[in-house]
C-alpha atoms as a PDB file:
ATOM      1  CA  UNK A   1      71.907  45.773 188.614  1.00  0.00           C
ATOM      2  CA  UNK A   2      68.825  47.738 188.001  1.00  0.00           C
ATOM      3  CA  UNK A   3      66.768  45.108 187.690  1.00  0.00           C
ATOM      4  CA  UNK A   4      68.084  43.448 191.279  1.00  0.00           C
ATOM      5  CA  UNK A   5      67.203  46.629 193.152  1.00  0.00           C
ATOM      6  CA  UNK A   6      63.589  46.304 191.725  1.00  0.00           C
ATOM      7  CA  UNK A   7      63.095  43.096 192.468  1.00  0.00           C
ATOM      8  CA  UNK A   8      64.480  43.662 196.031  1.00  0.00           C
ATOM      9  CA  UNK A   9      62.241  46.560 196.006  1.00  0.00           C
ATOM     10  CA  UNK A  10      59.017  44.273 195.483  1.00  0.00           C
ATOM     11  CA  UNK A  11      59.870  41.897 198.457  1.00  0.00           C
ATOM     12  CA  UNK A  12      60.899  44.948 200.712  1.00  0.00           C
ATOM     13  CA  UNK A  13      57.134  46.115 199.963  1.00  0.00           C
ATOM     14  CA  UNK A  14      55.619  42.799 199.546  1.00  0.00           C
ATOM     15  CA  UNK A  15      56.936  42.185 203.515  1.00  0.00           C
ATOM     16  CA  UNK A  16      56.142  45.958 205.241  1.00  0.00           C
ATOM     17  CA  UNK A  17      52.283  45.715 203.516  1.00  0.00           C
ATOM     18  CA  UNK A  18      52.183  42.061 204.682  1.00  0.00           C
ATOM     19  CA  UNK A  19      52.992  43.301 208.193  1.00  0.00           C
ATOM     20  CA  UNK A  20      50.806  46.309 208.226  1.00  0.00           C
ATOM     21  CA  UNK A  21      47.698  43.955 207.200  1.00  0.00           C
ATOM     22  CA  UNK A  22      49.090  41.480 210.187  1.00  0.00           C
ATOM     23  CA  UNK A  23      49.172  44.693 212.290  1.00  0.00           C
ATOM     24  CA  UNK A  24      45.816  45.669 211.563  1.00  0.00           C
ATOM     25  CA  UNK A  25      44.075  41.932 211.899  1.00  0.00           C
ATOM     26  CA  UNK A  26      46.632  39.782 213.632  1.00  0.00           C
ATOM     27  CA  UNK A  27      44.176  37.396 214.089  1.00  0.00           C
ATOM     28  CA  UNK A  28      44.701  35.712 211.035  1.00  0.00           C
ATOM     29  CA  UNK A  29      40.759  35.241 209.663  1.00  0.00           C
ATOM     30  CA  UNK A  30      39.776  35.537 206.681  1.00  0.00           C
ATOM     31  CA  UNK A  31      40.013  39.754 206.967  1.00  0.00           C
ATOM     32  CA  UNK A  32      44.152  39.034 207.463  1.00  0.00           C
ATOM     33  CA  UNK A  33      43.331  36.347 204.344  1.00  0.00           C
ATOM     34  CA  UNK A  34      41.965  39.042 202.458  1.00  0.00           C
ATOM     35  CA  UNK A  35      44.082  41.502 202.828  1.00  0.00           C
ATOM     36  CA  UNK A  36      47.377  40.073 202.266  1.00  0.00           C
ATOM     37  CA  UNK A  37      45.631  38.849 199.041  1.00  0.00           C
ATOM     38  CA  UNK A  38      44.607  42.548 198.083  1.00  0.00           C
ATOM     39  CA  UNK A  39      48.473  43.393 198.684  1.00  0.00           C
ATOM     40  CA  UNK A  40      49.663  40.690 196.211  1.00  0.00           C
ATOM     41  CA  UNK A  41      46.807  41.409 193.892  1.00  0.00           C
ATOM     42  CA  UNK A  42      47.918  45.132 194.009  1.00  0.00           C
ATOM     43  CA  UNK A  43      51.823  44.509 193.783  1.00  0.00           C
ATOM     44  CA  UNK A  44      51.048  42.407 191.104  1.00  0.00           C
ATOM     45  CA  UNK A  45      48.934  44.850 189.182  1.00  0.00           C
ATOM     46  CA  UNK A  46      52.016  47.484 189.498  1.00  0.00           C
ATOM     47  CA  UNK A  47      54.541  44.643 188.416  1.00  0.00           C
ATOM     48  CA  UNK A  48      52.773  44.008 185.126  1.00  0.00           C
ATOM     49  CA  UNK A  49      52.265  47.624 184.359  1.00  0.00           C
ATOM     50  CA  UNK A  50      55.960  48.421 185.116  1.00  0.00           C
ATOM     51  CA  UNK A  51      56.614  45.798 182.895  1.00  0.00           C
ATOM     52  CA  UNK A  52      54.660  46.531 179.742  1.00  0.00           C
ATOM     53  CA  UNK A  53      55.889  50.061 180.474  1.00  0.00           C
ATOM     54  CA  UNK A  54      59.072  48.711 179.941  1.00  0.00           C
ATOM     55  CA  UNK A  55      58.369  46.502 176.851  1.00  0.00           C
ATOM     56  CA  UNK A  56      57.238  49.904 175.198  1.00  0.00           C
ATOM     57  CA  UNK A  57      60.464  51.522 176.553  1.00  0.00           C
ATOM     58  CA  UNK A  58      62.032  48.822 174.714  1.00  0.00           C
ATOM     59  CA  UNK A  59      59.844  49.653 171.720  1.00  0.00           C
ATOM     60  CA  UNK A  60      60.545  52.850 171.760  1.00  0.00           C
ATOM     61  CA  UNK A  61      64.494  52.840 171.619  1.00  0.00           C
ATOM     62  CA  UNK A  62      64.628  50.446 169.333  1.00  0.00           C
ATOM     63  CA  UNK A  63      62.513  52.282 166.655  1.00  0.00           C
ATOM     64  CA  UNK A  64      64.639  55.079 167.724  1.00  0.00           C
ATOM     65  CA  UNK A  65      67.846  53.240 166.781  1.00  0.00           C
ATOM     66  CA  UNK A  66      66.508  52.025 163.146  1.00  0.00           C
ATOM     67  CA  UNK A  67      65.381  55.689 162.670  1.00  0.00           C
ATOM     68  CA  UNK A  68      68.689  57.177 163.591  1.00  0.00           C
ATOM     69  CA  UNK A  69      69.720  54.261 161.015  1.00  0.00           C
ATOM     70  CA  UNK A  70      67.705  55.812 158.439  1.00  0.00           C
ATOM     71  CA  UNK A  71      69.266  59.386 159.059  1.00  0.00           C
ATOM     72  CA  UNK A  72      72.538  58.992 159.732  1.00  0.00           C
ATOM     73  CA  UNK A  73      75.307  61.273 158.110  1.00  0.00           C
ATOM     74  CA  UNK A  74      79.007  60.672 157.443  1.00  0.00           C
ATOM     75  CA  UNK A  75      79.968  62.447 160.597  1.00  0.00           C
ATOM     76  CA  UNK A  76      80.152  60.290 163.729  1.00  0.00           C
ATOM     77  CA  UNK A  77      80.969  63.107 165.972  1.00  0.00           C
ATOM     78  CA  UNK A  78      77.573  64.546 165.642  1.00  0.00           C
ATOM     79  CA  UNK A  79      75.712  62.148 167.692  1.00  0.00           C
ATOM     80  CA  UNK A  80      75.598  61.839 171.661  1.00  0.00           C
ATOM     81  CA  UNK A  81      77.027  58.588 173.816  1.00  0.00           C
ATOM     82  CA  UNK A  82      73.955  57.633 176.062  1.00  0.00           C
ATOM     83  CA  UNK A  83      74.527  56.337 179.096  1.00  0.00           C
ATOM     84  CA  UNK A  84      72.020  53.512 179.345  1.00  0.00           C
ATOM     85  CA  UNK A  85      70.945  50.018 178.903  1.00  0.00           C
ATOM     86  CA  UNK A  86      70.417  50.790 174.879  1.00  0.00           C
ATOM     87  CA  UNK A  87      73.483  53.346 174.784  1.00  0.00           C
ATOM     88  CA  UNK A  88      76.254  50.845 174.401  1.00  0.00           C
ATOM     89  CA  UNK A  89      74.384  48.561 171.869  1.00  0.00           C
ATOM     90  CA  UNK A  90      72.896  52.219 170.053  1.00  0.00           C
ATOM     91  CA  UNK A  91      76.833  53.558 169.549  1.00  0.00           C
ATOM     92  CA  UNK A  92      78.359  50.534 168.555  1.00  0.00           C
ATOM     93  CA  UNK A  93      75.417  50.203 165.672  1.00  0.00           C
ATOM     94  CA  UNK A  94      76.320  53.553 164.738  1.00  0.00           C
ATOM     95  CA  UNK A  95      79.692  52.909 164.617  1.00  0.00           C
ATOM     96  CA  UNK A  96      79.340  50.095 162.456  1.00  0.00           C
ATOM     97  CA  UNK A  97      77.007  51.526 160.128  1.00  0.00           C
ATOM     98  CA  UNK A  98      79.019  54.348 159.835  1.00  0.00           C
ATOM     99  CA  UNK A  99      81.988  52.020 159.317  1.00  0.00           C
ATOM    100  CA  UNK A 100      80.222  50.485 156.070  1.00  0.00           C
ATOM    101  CA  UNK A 101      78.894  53.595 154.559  1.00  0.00           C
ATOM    102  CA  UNK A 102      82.043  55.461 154.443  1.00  0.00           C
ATOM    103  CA  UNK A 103      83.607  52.128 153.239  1.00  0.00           C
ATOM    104  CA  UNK A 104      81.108  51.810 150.159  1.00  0.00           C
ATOM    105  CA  UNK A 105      81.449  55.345 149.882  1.00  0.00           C
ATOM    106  CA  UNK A 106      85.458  55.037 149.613  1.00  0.00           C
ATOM    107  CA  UNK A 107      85.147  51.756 147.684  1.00  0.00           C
ATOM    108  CA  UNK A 108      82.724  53.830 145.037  1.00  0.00           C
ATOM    109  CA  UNK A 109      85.274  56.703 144.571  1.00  0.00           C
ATOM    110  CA  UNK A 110      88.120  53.725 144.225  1.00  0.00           C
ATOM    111  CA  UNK A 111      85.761  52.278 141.151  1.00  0.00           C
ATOM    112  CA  UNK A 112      84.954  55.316 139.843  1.00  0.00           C
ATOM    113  CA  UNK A 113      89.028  56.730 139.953  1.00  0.00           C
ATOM    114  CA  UNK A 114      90.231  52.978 138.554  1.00  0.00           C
ATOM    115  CA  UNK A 115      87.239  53.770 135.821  1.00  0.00           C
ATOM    116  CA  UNK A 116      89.138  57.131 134.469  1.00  0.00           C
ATOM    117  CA  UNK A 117      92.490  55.539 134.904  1.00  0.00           C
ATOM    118  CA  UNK A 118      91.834  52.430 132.970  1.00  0.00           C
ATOM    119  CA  UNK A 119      90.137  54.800 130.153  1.00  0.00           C
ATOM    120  CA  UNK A 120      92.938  57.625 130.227  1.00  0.00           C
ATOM    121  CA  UNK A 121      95.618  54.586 129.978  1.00  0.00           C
ATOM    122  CA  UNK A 122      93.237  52.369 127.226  1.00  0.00           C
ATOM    123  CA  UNK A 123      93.512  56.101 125.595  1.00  0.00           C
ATOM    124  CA  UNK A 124      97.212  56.643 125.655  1.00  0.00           C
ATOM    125  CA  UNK A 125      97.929  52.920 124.254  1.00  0.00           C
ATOM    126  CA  UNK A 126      95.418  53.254 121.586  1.00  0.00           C
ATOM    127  CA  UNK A 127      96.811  56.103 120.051  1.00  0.00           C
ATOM    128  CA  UNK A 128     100.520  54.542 119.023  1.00  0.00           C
ATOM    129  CA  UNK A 129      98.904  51.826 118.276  1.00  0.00           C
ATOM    130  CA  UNK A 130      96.504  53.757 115.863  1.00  0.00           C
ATOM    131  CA  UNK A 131     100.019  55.269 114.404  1.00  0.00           C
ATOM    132  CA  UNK A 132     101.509  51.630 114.199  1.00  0.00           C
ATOM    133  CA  UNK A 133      98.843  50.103 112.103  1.00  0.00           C
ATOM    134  CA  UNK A 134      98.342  52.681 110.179  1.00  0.00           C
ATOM    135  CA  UNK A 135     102.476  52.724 109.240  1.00  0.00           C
ATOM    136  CA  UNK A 136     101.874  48.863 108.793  1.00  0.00           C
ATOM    137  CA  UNK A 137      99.423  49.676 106.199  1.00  0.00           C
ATOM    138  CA  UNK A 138     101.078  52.493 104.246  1.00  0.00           C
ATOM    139  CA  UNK A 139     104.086  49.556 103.790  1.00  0.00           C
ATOM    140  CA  UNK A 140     101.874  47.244 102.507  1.00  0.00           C
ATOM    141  CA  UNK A 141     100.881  49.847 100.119  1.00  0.00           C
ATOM    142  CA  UNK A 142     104.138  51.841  99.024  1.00  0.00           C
ATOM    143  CA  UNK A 143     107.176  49.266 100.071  1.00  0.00           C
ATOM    144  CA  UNK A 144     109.376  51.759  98.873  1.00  0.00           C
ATOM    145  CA  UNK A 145     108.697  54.200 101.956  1.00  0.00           C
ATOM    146  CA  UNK A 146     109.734  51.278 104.446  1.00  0.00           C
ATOM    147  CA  UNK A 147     112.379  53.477 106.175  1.00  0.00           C
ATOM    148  CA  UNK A 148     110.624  56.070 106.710  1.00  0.00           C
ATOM    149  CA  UNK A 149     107.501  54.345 108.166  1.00  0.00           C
ATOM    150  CA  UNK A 150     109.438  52.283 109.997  1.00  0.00           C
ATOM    151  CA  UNK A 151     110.826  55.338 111.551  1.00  0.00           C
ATOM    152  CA  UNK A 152     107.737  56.247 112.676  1.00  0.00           C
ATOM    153  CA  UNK A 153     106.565  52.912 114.002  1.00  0.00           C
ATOM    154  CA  UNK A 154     110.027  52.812 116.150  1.00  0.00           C
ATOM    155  CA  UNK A 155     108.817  56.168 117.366  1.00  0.00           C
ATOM    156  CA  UNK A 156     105.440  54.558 118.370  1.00  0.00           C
ATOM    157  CA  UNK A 157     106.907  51.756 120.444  1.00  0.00           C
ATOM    158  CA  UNK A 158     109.108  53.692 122.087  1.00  0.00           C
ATOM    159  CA  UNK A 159     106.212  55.705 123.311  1.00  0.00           C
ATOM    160  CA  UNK A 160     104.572  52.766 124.095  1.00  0.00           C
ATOM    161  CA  UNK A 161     108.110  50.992 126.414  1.00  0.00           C
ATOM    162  CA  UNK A 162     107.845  54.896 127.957  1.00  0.00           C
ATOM    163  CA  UNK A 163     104.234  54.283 129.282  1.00  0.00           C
ATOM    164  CA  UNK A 164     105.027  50.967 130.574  1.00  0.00           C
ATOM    165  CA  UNK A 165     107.502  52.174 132.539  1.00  0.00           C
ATOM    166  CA  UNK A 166     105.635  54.998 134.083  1.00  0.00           C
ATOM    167  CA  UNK A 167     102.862  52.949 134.747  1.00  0.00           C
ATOM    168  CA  UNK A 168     104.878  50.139 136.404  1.00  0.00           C
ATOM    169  CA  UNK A 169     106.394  52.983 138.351  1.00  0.00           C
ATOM    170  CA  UNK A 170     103.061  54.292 139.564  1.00  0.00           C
ATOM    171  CA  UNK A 171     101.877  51.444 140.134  1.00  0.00           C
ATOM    172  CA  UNK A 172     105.186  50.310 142.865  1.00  0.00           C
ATOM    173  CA  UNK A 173     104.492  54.005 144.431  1.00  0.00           C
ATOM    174  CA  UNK A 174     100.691  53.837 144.968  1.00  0.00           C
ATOM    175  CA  UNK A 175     100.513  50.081 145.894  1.00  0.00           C
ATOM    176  CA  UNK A 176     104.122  50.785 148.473  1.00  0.00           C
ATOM    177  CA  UNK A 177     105.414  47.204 147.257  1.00  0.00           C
ATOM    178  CA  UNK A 178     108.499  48.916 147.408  1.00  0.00           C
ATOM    179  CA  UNK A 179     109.541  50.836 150.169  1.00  0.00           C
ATOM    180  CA  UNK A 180     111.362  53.661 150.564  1.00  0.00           C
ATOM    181  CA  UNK A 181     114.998  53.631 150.821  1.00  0.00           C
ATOM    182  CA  UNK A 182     116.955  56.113 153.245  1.00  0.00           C
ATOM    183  CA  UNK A 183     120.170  56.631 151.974  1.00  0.00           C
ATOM    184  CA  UNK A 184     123.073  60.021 151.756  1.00  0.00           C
ATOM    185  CA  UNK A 185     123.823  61.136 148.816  1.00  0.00           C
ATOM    186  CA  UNK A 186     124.694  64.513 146.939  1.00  0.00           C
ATOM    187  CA  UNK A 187     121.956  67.132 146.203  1.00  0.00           C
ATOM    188  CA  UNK A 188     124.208  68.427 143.401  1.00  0.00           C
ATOM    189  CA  UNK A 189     125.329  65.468 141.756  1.00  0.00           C
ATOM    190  CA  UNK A 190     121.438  64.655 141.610  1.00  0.00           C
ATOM    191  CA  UNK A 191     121.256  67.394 139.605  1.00  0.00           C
ATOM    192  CA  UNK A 192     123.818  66.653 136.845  1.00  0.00           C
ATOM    193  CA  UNK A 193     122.790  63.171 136.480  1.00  0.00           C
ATOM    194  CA  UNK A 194     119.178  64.641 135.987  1.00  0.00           C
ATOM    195  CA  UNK A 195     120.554  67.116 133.397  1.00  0.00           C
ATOM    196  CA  UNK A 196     122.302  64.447 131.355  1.00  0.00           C
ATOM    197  CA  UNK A 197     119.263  62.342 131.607  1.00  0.00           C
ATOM    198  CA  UNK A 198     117.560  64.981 130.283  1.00  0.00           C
ATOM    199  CA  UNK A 199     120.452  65.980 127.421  1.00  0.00           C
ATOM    200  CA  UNK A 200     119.529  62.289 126.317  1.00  0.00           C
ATOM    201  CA  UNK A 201     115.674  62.772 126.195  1.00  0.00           C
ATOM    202  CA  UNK A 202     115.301  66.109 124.735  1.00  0.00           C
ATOM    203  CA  UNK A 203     118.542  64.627 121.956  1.00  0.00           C
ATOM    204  CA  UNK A 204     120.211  68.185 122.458  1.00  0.00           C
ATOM    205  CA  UNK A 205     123.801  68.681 124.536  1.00  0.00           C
ATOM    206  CA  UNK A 206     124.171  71.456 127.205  1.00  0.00           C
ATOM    207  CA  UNK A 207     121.063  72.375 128.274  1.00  0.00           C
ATOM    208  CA  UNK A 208     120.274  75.724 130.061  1.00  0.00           C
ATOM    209  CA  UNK A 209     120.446  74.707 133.488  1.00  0.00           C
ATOM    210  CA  UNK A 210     121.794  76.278 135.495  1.00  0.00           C
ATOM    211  CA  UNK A 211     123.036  75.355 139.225  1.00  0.00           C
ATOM    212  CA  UNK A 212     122.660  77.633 142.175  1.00  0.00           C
ATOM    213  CA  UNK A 213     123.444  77.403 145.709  1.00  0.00           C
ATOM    214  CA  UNK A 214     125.613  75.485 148.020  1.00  0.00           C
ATOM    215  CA  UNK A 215     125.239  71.751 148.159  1.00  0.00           C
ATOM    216  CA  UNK A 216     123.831  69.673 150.944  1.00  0.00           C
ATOM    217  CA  UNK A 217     123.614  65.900 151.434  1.00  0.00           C
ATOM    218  CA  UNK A 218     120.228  64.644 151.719  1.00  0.00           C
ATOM    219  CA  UNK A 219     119.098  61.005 153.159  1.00  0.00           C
ATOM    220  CA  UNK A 220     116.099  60.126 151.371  1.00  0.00           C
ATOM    221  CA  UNK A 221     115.094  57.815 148.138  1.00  0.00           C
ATOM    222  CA  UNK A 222     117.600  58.894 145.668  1.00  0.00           C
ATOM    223  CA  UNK A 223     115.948  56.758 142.437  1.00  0.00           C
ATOM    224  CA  UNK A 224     112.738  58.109 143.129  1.00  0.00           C
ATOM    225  CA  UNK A 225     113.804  61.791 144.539  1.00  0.00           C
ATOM    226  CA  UNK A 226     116.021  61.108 140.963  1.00  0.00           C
ATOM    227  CA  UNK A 227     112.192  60.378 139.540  1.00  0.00           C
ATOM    228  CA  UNK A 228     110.507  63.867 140.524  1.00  0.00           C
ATOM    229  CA  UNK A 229     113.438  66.190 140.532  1.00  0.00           C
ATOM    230  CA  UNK A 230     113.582  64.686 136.696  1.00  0.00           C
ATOM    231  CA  UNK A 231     109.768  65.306 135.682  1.00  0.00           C
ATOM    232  CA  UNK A 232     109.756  68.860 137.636  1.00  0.00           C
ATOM    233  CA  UNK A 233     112.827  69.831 135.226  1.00  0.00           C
ATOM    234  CA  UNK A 234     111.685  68.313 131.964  1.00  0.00           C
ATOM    235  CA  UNK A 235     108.223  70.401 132.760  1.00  0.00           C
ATOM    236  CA  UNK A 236     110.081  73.248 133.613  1.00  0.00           C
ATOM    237  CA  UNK A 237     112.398  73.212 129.907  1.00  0.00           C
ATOM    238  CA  UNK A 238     109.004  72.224 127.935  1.00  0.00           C
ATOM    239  CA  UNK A 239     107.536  75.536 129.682  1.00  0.00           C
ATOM    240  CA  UNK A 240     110.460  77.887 129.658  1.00  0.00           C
ATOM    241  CA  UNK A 241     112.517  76.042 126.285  1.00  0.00           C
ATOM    242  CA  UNK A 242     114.574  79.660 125.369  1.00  0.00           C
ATOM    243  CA  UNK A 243     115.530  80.844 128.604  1.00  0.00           C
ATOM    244  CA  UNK A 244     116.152  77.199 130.082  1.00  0.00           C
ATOM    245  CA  UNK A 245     115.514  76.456 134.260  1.00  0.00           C
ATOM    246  CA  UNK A 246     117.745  77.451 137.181  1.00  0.00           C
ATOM    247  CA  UNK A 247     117.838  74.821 139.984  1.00  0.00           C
ATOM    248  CA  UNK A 248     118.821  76.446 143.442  1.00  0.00           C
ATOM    249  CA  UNK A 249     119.491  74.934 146.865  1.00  0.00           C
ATOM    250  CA  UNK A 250     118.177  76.028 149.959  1.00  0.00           C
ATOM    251  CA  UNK A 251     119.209  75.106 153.506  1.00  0.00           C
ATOM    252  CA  UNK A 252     116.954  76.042 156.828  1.00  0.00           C
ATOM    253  CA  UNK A 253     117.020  75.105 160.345  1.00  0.00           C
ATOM    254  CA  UNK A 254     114.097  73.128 159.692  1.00  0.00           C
ATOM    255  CA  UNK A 255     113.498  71.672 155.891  1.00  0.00           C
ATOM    256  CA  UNK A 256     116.121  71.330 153.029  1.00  0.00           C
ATOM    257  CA  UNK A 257     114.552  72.482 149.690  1.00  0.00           C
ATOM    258  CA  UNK A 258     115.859  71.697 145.754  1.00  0.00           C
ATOM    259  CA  UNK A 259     113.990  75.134 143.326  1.00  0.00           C
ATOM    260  CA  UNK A 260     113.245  74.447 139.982  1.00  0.00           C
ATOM    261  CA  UNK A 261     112.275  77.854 138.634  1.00  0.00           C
ATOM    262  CA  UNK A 262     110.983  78.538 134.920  1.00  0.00           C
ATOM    263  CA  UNK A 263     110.746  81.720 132.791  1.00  0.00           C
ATOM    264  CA  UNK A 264     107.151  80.802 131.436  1.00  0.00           C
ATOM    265  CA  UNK A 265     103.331  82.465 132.205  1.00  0.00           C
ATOM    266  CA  UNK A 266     103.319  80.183 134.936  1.00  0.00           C
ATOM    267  CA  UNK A 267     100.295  78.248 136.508  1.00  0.00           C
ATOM    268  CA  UNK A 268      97.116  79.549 138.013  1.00  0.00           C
ATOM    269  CA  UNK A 269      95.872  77.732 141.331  1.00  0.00           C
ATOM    270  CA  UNK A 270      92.869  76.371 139.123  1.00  0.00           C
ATOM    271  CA  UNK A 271      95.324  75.136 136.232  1.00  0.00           C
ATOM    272  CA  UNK A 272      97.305  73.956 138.950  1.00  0.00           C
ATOM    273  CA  UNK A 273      95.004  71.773 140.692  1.00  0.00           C
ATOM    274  CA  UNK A 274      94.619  70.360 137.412  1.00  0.00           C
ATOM    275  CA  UNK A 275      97.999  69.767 136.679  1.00  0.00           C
ATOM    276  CA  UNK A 276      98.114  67.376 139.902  1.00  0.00           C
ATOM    277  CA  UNK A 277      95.773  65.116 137.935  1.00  0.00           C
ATOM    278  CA  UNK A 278      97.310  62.263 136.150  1.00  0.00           C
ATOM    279  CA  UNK A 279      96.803  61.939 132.379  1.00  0.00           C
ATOM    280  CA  UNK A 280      95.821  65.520 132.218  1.00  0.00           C
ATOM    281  CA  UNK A 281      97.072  67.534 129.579  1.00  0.00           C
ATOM    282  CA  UNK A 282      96.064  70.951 128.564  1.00  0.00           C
ATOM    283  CA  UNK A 283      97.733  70.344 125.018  1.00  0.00           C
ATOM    284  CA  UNK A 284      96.812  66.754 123.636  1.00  0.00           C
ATOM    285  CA  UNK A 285      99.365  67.200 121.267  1.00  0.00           C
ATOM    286  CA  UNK A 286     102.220  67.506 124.060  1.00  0.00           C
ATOM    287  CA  UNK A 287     104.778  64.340 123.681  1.00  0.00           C
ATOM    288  CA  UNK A 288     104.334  63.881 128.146  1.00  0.00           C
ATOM    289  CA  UNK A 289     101.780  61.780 129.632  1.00  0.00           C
ATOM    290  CA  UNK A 290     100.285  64.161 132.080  1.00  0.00           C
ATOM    291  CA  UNK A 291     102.114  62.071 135.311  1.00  0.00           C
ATOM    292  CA  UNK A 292     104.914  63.441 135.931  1.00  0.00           C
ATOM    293  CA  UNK A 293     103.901  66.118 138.118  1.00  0.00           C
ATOM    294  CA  UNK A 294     101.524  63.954 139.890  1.00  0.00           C
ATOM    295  CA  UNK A 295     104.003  61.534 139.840  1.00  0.00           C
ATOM    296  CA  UNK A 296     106.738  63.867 141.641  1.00  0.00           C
ATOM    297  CA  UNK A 297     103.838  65.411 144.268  1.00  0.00           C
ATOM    298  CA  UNK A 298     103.251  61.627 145.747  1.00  0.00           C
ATOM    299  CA  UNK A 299     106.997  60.940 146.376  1.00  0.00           C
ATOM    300  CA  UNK A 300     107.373  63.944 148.178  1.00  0.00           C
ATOM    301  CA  UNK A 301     104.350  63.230 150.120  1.00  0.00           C
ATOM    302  CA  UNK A 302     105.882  59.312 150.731  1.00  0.00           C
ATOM    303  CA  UNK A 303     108.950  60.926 151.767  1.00  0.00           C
ATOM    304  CA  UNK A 304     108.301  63.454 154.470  1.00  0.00           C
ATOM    305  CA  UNK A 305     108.153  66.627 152.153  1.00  0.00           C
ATOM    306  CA  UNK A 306     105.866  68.816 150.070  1.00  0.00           C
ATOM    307  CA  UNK A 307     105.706  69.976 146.198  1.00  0.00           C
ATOM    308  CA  UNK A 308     105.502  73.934 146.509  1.00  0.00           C
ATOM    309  CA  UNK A 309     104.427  75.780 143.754  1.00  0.00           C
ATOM    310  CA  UNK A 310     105.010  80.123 143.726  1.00  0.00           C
ATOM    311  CA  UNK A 311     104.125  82.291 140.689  1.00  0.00           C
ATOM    312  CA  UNK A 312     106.322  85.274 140.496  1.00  0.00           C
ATOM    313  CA  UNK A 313     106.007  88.027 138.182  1.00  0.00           C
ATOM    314  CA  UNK A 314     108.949  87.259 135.920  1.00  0.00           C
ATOM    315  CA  UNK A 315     109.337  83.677 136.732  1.00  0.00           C
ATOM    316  CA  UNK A 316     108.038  80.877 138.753  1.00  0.00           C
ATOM    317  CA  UNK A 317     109.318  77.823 140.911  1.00  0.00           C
ATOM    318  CA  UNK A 318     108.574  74.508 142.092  1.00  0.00           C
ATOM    319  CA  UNK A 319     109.802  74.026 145.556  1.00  0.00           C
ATOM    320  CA  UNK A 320     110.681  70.288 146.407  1.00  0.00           C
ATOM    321  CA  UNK A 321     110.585  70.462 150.182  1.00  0.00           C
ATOM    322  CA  UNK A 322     111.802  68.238 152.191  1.00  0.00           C
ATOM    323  CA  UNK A 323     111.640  68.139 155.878  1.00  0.00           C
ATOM    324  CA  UNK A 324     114.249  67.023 158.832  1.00  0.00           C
END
């Protein structure tokens, strides 16, 4: 469009000086000759200068662009739309640029997180299979000891069959392979299915748990609500083993809420934070993984809800939250 109005502009110019030299020697001699020859000379002159002028407009922008290239940060909202020939072409190579960085910058944190996952799990394995050799040797070496090291190899594959399972169970949750399910079921009876779960894992009959609050009927995931309700309890007897846990519903207007709550020192923010990282484990010589509470956090997260943690002075809670 631009570039019709200054070509219209040339012939509207070309004709009015062609007329004024007419004007001045209508005679047509050689002065008329002349002059209209002067008038193209001139408007030719000006038409190659506005044209190298804009060949180093040209230039200009587009050294502009690559040096924008060359400084651009991870924030796309710092830089200004221009309105002009260059401005469409200049935002969409920032966008793109942009695009890719923050994509090699995800894909880099992705490597460098599967890099500490594959060496936390390589870690876990390796150690009951350390305890399994080892057993396998001692047999070879005093056969009459079989039970007992047997014993301890059965202890080792268990350990192992556990890991599998909470790996294959991260894995479904992270990768969302499979969905969430919405389905009603009872809060409370949750609960009591959780505590003889746990009666089972921790080989010892009525636990202290104890069961507060009215019951409510809750339409989420029950296997994997089932999943965190379970590894916020277990963490909460490990912690608090004398004086046991005391689960307590709560009902608002606007969120339904299951609280675990534990006699122990409880958590500081920093330990916290921590805790949310998988395979961590402040004590290596714990029998846990360090997923569970990671675990729990992501399928509240996948199912419209929040893992609250409050530090009291005699006790603290886990709040699983879940929103209407």
């Amino acid at each position: 469009m631009k570039n019709n109005k200054i070509f219209l502009g040339i012939v509207v110019s070309n004709f009015i000086l062609s007329m004024f030299v007419v004007f001045i020697s209508p005679r047509f001699d050689v002065v008329t000759a002349f002059g209209l020859l002067i008038v193209n000379i001139v408007l030719f002159l000006l038409i190659k200068l506005y044209d190298i002028k804009q060949k180093q407009m040209i230039n200009k922008k587009i050294h502009s662009v690559f040096e924008l290239i060359n400084t651009l940060d991870s924030d796309i909202n710092n830089y200004e739309i221009v309105d002009d020939e260059f401005g469409r072409l200049r935002d969409e190579i920032i966008k793109t640029v942009l695009e890719k960085r923050q994509s090699a910058t995800e894909a880099t944190k992705n490597r460098d997180i599967l890099k500490t996952y594959t060496e936390d799990i390589a870690h876990q394995i390796k150690t009951p299979l350390t305890g399994i050799l080892l057993m396998l040797d001692l047999i070879d070496g005093e056969p009459a000891n079989v039970k007992e090291y047997a014993l301890y190899i059965r202890n080792d594959v268990n350990r192992l069959y556990q890991l599998t399972d909470i790996l294959l169970k991260m894995a479904s949750l992270d990768s969302g392979i499979v969905p969430m399910k919405n389905e009603n079921f009872s809060v409370k009876e949750l609960i009591v299915d959780v505590k003889t779960s746990l009666e089972s894992f921790f080989a010892k009959e009525d636990l202290p748990i104890i069961i507060k609050g009215d019951d409510f009927t809750l339409f989420r995931d029950r296997q994997w609500t089932y999943e965190a309700v379970f590894n916020i309890i277990k963490n909460g007897l490990e912690a608090s083993s004398e004086k046991g846990v005391e689960v307590e519903f709560k009902i608002s207007t606007i969120y339904h809420s299951i609280l675990v709550r534990d006699f122990s020192e409880g958590l500081s923010y920093k330990r916290l934070q921590k805790n949310y990282t998988r395979f961590y484990k402040p004590n290596p010589k714990t029998k846990g993984f360090g997923i569970g509470l990671p675990m729990a956090k992501s399928i509240m997260e996948k199912q419209n809800g929040e893992l609250l943690y409050f530090r009291e002075r005699k006790s603290n809670y886990f709040e699983l939250r879940f929103y209407k």
